[in-house]
ModelCIF file with pLDDT and N, C-alpha, C, O atoms, coordinates in Angstrom:
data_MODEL
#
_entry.id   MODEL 
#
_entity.id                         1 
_entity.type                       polymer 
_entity.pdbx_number_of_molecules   1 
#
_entity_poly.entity_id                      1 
_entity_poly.type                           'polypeptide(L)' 
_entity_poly.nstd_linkage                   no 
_entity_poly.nstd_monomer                   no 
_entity_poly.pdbx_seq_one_letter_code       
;(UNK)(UNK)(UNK)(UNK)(UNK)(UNK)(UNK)(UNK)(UNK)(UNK)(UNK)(UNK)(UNK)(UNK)(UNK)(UNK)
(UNK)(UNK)(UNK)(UNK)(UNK)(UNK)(UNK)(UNK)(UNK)(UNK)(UNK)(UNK)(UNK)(UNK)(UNK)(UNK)
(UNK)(UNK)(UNK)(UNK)(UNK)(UNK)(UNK)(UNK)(UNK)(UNK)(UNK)(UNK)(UNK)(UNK)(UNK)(UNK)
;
_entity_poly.pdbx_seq_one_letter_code_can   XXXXXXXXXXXXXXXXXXXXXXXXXXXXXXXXXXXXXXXXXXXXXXXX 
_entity_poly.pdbx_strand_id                 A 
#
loop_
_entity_poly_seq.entity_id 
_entity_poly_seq.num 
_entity_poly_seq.mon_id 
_entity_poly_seq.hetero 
1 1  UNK n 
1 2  UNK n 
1 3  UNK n 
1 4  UNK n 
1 5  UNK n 
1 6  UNK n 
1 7  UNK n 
1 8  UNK n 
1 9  UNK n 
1 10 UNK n 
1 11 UNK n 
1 12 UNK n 
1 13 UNK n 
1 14 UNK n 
1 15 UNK n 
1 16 UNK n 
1 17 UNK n 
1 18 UNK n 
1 19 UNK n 
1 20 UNK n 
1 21 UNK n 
1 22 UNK n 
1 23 UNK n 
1 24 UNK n 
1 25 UNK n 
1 26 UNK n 
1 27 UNK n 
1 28 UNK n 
1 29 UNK n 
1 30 UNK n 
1 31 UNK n 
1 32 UNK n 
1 33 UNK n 
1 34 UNK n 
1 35 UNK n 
1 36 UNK n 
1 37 UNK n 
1 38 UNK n 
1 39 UNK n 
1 40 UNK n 
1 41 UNK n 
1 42 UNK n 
1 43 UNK n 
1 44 UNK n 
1 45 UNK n 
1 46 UNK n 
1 47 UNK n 
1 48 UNK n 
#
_struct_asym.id          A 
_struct_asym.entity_id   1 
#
loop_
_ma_qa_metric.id 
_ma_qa_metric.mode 
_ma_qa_metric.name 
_ma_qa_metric.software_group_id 
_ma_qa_metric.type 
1 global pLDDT . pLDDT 
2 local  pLDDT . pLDDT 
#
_ma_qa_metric_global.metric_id      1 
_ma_qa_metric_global.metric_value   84.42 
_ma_qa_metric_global.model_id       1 
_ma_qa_metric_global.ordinal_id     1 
#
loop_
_ma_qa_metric_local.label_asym_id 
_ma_qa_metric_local.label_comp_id 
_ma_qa_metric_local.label_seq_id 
_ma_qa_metric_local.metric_id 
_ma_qa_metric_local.metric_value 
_ma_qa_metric_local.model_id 
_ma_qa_metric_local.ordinal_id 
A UNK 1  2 93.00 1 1  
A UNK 2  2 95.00 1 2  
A UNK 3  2 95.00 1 3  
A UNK 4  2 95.00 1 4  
A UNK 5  2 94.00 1 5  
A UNK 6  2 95.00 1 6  
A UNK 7  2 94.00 1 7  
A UNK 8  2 94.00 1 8  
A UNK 9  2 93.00 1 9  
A UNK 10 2 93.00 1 10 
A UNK 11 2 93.00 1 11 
A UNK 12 2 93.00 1 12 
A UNK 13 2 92.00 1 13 
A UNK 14 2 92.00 1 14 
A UNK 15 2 91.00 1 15 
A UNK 16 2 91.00 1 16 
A UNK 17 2 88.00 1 17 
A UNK 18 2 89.00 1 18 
A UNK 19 2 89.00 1 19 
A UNK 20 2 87.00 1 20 
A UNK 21 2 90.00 1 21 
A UNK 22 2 90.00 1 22 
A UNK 23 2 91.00 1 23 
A UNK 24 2 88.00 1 24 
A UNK 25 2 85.00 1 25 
A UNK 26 2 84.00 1 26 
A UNK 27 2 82.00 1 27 
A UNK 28 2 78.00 1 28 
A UNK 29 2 76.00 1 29 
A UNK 30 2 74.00 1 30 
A UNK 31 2 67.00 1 31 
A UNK 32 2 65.00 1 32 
A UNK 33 2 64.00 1 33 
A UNK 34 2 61.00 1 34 
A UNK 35 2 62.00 1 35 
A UNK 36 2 63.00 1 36 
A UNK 37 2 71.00 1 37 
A UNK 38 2 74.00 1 38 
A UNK 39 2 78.00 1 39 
A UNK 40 2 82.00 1 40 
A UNK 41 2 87.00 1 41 
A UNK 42 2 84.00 1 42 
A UNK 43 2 86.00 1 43 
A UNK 44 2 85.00 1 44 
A UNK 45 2 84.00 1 45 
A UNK 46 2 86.00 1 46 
A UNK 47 2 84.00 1 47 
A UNK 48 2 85.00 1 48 
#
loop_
_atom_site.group_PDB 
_atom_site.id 
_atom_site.type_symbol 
_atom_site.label_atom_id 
_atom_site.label_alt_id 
_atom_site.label_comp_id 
_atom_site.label_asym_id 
_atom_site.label_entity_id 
_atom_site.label_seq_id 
_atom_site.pdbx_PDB_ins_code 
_atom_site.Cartn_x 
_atom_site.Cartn_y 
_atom_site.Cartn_z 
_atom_site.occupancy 
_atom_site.B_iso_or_equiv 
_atom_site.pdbx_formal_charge 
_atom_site.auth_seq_id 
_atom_site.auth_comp_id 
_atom_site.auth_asym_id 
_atom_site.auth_atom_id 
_atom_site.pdbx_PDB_model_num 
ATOM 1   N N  . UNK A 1 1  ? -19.467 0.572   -10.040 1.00 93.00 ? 1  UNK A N  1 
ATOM 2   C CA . UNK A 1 1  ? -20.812 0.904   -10.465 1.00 93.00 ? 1  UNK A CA 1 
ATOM 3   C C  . UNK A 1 1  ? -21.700 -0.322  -10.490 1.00 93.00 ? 1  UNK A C  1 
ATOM 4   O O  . UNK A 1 1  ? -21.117 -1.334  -10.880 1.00 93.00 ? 1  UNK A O  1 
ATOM 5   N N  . UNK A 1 2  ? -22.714 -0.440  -10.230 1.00 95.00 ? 2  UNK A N  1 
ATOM 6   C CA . UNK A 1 2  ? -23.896 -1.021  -10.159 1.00 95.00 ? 2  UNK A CA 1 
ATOM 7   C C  . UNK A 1 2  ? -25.278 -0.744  -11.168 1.00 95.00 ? 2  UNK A C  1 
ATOM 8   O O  . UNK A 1 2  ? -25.729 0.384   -11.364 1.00 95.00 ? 2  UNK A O  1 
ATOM 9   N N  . UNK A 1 3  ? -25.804 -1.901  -11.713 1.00 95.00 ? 3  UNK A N  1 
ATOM 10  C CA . UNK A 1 3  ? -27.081 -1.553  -12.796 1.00 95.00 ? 3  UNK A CA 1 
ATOM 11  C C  . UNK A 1 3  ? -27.765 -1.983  -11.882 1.00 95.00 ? 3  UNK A C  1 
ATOM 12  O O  . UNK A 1 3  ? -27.408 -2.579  -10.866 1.00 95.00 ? 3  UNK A O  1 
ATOM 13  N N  . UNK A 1 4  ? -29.561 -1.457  -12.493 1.00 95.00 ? 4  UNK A N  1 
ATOM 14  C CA . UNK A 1 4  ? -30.503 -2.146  -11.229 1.00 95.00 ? 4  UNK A CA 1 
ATOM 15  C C  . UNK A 1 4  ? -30.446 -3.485  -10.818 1.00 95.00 ? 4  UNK A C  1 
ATOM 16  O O  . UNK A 1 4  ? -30.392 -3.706  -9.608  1.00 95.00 ? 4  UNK A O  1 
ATOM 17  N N  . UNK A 1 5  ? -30.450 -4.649  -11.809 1.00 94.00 ? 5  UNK A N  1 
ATOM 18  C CA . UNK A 1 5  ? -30.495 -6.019  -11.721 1.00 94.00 ? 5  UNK A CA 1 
ATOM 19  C C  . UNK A 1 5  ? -28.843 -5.991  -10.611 1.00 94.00 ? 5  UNK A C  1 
ATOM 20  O O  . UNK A 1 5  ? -28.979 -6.406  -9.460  1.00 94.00 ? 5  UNK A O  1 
ATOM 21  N N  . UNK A 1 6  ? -27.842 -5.648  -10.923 1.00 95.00 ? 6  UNK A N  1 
ATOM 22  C CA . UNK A 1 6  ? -26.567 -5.876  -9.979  1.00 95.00 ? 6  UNK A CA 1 
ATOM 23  C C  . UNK A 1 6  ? -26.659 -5.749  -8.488  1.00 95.00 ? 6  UNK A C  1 
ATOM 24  O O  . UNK A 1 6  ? -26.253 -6.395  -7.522  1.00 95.00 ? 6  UNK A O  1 
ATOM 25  N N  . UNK A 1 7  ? -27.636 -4.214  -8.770  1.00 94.00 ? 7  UNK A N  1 
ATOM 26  C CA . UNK A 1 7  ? -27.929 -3.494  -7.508  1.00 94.00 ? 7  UNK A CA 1 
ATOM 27  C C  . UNK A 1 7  ? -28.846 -4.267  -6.421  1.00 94.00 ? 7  UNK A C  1 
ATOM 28  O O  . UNK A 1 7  ? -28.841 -4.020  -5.215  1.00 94.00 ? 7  UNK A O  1 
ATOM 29  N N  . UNK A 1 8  ? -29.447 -5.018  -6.916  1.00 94.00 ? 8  UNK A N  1 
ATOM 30  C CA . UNK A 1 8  ? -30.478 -5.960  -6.403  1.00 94.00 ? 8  UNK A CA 1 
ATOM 31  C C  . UNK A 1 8  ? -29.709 -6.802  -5.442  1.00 94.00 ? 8  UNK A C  1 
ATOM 32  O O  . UNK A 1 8  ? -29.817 -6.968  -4.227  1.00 94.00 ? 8  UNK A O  1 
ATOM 33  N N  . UNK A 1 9  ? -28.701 -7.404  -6.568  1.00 93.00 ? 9  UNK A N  1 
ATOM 34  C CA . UNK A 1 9  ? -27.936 -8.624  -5.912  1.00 93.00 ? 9  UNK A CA 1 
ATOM 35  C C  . UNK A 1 9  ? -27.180 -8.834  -4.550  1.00 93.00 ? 9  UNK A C  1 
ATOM 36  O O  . UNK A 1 9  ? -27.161 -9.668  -3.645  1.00 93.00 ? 9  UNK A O  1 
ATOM 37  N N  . UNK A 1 10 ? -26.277 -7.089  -5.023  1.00 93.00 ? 10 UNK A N  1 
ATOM 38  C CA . UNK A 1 10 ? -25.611 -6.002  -4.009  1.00 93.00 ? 10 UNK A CA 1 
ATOM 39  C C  . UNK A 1 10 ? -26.278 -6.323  -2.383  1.00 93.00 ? 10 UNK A C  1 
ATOM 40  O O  . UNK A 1 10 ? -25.804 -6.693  -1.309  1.00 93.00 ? 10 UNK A O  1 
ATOM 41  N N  . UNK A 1 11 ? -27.464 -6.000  -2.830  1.00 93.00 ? 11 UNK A N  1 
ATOM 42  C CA . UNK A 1 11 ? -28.107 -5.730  -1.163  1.00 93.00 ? 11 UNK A CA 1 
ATOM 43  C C  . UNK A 1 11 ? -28.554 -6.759  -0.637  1.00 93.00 ? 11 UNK A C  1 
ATOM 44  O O  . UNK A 1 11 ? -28.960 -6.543  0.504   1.00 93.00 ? 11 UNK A O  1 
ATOM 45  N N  . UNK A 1 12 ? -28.690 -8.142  -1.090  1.00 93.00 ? 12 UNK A N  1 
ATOM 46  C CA . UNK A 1 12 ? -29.226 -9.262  -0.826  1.00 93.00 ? 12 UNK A CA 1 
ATOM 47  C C  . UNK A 1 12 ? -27.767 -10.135 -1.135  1.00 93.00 ? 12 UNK A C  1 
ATOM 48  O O  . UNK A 1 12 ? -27.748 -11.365 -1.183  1.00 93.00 ? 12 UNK A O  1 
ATOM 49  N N  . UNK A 1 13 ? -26.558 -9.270  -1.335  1.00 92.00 ? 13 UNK A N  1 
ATOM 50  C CA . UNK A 1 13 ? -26.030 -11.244 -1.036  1.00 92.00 ? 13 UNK A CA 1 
ATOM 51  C C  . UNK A 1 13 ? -24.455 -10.310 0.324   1.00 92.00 ? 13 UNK A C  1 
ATOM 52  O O  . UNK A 1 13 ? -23.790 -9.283  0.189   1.00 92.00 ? 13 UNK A O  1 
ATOM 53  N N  . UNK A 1 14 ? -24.498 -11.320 1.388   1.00 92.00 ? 14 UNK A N  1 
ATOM 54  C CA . UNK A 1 14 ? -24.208 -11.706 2.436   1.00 92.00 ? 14 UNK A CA 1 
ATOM 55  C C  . UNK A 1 14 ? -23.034 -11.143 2.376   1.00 92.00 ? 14 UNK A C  1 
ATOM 56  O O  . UNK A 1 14 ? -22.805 -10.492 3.395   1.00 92.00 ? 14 UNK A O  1 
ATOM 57  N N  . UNK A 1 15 ? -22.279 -11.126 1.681   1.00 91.00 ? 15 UNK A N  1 
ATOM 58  C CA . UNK A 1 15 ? -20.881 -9.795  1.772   1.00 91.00 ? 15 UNK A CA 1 
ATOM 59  C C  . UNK A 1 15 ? -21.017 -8.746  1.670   1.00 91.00 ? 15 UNK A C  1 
ATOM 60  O O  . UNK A 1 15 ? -20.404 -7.840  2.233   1.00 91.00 ? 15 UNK A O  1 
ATOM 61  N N  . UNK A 1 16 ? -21.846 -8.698  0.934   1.00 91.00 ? 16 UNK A N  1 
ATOM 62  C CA . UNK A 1 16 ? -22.278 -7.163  0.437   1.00 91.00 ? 16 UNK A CA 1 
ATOM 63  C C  . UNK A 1 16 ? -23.148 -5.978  0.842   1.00 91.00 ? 16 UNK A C  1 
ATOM 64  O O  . UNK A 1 16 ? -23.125 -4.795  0.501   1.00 91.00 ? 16 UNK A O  1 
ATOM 65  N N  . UNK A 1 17 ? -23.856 -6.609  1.606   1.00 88.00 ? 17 UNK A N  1 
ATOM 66  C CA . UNK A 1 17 ? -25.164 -6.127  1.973   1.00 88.00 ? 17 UNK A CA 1 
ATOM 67  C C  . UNK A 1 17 ? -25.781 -5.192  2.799   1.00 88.00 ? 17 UNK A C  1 
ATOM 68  O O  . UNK A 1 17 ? -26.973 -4.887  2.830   1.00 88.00 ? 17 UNK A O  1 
ATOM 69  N N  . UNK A 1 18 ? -24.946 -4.809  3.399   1.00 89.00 ? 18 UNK A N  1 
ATOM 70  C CA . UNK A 1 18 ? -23.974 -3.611  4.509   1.00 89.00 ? 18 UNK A CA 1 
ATOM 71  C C  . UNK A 1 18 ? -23.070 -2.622  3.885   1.00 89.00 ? 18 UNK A C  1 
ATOM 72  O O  . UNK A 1 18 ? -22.254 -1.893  4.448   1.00 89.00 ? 18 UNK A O  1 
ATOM 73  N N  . UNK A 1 19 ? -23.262 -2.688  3.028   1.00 89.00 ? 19 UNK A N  1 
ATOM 74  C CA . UNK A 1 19 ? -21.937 -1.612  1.816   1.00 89.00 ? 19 UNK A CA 1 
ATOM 75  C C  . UNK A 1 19 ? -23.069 -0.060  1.833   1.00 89.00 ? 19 UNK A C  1 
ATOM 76  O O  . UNK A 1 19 ? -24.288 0.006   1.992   1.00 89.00 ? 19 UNK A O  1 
ATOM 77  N N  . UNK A 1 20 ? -22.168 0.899   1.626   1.00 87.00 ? 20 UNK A N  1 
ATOM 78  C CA . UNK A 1 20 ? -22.822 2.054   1.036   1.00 87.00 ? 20 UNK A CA 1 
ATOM 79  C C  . UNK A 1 20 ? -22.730 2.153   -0.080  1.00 87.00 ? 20 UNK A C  1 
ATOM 80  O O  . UNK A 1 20 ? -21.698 2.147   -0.751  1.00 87.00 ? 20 UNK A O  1 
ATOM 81  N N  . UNK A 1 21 ? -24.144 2.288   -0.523  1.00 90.00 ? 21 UNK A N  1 
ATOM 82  C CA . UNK A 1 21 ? -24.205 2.840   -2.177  1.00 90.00 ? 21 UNK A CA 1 
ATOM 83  C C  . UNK A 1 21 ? -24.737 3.945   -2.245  1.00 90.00 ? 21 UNK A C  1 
ATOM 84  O O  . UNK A 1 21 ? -25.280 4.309   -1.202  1.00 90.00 ? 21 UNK A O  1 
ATOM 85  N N  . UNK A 1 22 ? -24.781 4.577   -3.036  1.00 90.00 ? 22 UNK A N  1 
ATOM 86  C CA . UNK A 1 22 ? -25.311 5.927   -3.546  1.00 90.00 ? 22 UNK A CA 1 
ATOM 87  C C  . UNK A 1 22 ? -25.411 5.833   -4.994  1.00 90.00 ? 22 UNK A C  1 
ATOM 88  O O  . UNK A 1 22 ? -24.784 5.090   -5.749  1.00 90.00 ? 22 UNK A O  1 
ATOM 89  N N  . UNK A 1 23 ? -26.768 7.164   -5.409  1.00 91.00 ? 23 UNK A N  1 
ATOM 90  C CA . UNK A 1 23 ? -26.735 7.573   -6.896  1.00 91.00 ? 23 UNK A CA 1 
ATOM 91  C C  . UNK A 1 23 ? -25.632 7.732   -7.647  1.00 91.00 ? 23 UNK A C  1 
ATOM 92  O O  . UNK A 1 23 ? -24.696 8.273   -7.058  1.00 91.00 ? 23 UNK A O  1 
ATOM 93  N N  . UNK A 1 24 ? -25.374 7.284   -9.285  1.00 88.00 ? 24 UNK A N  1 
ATOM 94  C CA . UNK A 1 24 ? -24.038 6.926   -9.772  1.00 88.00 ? 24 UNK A CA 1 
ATOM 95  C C  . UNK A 1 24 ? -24.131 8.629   -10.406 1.00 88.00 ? 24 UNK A C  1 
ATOM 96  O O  . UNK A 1 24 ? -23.203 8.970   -11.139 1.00 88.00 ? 24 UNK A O  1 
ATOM 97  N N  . UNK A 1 25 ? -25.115 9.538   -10.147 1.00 85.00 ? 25 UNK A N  1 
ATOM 98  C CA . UNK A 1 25 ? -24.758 10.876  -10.527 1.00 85.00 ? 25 UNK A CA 1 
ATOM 99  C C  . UNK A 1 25 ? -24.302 11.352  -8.902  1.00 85.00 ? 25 UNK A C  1 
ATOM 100 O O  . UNK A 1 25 ? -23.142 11.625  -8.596  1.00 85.00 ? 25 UNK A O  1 
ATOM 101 N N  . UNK A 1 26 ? -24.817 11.368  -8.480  1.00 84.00 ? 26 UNK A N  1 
ATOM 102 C CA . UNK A 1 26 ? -23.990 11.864  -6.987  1.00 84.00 ? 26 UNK A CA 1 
ATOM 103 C C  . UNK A 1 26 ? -22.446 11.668  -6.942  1.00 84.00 ? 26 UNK A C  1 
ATOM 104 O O  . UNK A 1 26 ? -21.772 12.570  -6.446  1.00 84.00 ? 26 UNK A O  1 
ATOM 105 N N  . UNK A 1 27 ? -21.792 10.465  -7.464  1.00 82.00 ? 27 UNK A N  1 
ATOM 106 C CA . UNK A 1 27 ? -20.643 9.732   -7.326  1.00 82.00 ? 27 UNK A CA 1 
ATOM 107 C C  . UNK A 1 27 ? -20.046 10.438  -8.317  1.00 82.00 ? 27 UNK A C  1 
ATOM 108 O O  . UNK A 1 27 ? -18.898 10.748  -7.998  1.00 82.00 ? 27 UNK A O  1 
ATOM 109 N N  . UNK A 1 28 ? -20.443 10.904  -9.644  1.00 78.00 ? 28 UNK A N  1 
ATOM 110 C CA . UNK A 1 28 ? -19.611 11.761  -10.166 1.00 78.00 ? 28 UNK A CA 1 
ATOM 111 C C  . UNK A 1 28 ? -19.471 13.078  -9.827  1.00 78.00 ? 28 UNK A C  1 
ATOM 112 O O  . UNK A 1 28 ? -18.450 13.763  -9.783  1.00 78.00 ? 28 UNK A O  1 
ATOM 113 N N  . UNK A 1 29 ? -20.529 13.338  -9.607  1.00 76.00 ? 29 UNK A N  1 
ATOM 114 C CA . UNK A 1 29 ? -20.118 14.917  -8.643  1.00 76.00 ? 29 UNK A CA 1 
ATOM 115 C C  . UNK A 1 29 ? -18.717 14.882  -7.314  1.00 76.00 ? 29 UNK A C  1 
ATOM 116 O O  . UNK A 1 29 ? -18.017 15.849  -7.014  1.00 76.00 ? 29 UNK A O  1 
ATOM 117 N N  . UNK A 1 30 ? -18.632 13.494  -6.721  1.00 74.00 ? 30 UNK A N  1 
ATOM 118 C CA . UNK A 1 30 ? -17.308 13.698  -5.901  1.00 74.00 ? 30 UNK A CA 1 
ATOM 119 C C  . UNK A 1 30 ? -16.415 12.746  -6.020  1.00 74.00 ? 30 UNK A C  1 
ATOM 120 O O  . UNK A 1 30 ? -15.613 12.391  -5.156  1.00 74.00 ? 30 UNK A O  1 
ATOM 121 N N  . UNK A 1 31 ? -16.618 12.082  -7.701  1.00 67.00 ? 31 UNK A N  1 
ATOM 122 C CA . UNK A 1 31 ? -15.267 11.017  -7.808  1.00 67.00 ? 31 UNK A CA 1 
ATOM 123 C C  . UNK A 1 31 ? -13.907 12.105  -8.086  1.00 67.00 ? 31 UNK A C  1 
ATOM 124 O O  . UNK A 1 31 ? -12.863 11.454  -8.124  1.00 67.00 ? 31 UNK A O  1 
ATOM 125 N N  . UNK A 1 32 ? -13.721 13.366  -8.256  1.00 65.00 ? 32 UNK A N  1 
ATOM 126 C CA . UNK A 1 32 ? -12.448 13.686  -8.202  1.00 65.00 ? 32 UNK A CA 1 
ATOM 127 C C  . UNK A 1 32 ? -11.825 13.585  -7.037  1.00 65.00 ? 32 UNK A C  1 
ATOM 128 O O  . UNK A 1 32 ? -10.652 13.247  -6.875  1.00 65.00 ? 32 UNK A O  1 
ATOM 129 N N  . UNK A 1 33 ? -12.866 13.975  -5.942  1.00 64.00 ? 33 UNK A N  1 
ATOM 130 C CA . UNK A 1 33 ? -12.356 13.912  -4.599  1.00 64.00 ? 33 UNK A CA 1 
ATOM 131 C C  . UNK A 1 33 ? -12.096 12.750  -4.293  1.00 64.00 ? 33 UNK A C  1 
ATOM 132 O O  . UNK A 1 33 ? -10.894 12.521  -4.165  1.00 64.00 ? 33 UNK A O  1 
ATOM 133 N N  . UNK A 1 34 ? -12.781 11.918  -4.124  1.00 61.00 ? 34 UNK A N  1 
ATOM 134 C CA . UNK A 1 34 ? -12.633 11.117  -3.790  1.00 61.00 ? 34 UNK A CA 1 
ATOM 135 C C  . UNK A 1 34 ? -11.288 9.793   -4.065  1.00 61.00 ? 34 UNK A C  1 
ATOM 136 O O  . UNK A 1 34 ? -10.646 9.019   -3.355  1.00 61.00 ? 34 UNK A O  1 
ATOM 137 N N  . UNK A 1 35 ? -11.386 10.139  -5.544  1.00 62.00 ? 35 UNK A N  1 
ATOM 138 C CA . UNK A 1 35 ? -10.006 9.169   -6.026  1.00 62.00 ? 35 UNK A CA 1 
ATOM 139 C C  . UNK A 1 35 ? -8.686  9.803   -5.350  1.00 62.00 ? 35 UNK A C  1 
ATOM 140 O O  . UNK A 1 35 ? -7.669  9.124   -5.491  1.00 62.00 ? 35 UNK A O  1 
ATOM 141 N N  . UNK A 1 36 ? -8.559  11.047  -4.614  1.00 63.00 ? 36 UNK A N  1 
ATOM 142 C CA . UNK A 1 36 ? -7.545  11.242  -3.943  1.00 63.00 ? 36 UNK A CA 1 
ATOM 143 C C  . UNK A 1 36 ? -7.142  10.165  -2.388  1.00 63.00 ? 36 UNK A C  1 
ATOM 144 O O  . UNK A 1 36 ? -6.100  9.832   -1.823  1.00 63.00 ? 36 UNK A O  1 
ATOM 145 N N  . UNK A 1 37 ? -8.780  9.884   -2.146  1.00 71.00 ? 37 UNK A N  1 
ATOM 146 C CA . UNK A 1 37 ? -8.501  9.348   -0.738  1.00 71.00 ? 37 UNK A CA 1 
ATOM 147 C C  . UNK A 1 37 ? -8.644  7.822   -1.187  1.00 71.00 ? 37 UNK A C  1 
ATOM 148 O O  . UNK A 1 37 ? -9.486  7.192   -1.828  1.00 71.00 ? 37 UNK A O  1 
ATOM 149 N N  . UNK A 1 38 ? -7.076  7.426   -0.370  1.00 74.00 ? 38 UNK A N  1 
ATOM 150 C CA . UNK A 1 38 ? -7.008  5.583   -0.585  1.00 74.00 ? 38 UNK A CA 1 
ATOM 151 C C  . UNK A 1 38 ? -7.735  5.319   0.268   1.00 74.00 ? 38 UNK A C  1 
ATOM 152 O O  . UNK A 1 38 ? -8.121  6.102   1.136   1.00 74.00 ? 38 UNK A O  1 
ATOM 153 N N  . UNK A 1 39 ? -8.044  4.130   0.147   1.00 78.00 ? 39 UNK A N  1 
ATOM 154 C CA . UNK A 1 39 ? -8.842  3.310   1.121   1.00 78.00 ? 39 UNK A CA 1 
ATOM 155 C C  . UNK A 1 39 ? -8.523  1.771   0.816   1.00 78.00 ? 39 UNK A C  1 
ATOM 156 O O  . UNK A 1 39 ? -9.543  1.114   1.029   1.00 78.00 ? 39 UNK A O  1 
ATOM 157 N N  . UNK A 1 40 ? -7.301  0.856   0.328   1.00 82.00 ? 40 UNK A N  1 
ATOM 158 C CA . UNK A 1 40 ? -6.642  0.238   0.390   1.00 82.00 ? 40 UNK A CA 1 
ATOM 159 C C  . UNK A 1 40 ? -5.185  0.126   0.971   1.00 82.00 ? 40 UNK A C  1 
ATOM 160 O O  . UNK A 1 40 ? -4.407  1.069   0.829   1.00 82.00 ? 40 UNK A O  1 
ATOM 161 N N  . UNK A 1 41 ? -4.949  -0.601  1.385   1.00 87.00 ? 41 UNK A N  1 
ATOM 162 C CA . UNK A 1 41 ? -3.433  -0.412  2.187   1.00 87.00 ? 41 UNK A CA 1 
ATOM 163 C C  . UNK A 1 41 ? -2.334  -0.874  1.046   1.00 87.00 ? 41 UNK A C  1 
ATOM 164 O O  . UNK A 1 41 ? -2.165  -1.981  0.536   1.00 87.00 ? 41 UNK A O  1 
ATOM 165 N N  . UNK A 1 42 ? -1.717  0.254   0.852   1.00 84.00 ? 42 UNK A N  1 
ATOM 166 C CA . UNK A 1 42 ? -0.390  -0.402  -0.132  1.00 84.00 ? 42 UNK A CA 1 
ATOM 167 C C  . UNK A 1 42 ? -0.020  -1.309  -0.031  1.00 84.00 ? 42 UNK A C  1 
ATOM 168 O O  . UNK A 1 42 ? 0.073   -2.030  -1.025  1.00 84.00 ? 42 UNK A O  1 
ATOM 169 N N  . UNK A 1 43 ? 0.517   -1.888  1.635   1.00 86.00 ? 43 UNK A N  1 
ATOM 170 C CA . UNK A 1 43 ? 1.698   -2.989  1.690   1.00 86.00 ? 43 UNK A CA 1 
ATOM 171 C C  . UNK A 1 43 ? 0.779   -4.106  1.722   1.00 86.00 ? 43 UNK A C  1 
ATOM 172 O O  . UNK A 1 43 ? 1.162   -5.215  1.351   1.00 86.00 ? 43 UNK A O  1 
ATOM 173 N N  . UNK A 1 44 ? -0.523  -3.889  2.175   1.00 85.00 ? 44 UNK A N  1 
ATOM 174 C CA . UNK A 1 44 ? -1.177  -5.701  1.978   1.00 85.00 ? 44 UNK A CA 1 
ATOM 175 C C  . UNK A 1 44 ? -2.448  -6.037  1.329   1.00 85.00 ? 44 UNK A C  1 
ATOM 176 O O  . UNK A 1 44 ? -3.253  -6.952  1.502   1.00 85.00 ? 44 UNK A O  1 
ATOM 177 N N  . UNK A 1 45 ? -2.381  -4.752  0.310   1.00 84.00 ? 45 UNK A N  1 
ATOM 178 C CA . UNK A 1 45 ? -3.888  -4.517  -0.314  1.00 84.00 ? 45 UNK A CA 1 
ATOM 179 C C  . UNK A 1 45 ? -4.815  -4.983  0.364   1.00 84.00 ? 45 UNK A C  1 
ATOM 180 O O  . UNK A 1 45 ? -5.493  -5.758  -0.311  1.00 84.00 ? 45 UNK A O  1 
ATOM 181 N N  . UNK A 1 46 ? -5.234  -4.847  1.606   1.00 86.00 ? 46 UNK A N  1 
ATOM 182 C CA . UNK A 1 46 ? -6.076  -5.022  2.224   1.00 86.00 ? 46 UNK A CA 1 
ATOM 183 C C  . UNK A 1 46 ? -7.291  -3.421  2.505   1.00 86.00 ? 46 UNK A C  1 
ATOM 184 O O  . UNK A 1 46 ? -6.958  -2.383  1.932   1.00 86.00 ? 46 UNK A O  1 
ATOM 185 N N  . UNK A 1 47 ? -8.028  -3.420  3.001   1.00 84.00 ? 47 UNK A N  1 
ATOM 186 C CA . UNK A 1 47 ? -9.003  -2.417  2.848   1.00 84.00 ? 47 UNK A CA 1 
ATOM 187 C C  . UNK A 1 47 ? -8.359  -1.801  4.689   1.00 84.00 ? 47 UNK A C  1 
ATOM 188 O O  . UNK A 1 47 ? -8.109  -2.438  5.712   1.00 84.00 ? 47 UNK A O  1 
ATOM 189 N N  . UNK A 1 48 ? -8.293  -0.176  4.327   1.00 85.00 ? 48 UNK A N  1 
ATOM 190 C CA . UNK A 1 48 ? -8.131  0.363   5.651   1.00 85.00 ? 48 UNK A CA 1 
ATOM 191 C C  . UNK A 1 48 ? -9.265  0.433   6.462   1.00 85.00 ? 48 UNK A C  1 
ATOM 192 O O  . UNK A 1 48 ? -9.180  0.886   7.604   1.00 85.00 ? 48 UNK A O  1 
#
């Protein structure tokens, strides 16, 4: 999750800045779903 001041930072700093964000009410409407799907790799915690 992100506050406005974070959210700011989010989109302006150089790792980040390319990420999808969305409304943090949208995100609860499909965090059940969503916590089903990994998107880290078990064996090298790396991002799939």
């Amino acid at each position: 999750g992100l506050c406005f001041s974070c959210l700011e930072d989010h989109k302006v700093n150089k790792a980040s800045k390319k990420h999808q964000t969305i409304p943090v009410g949208q995100y609860v409407e499909i965090e059940s779903v969503s916590s089903l799907i990994k998107q880290d790799c078990e064996e090298h915690d790396q991002r799939l």
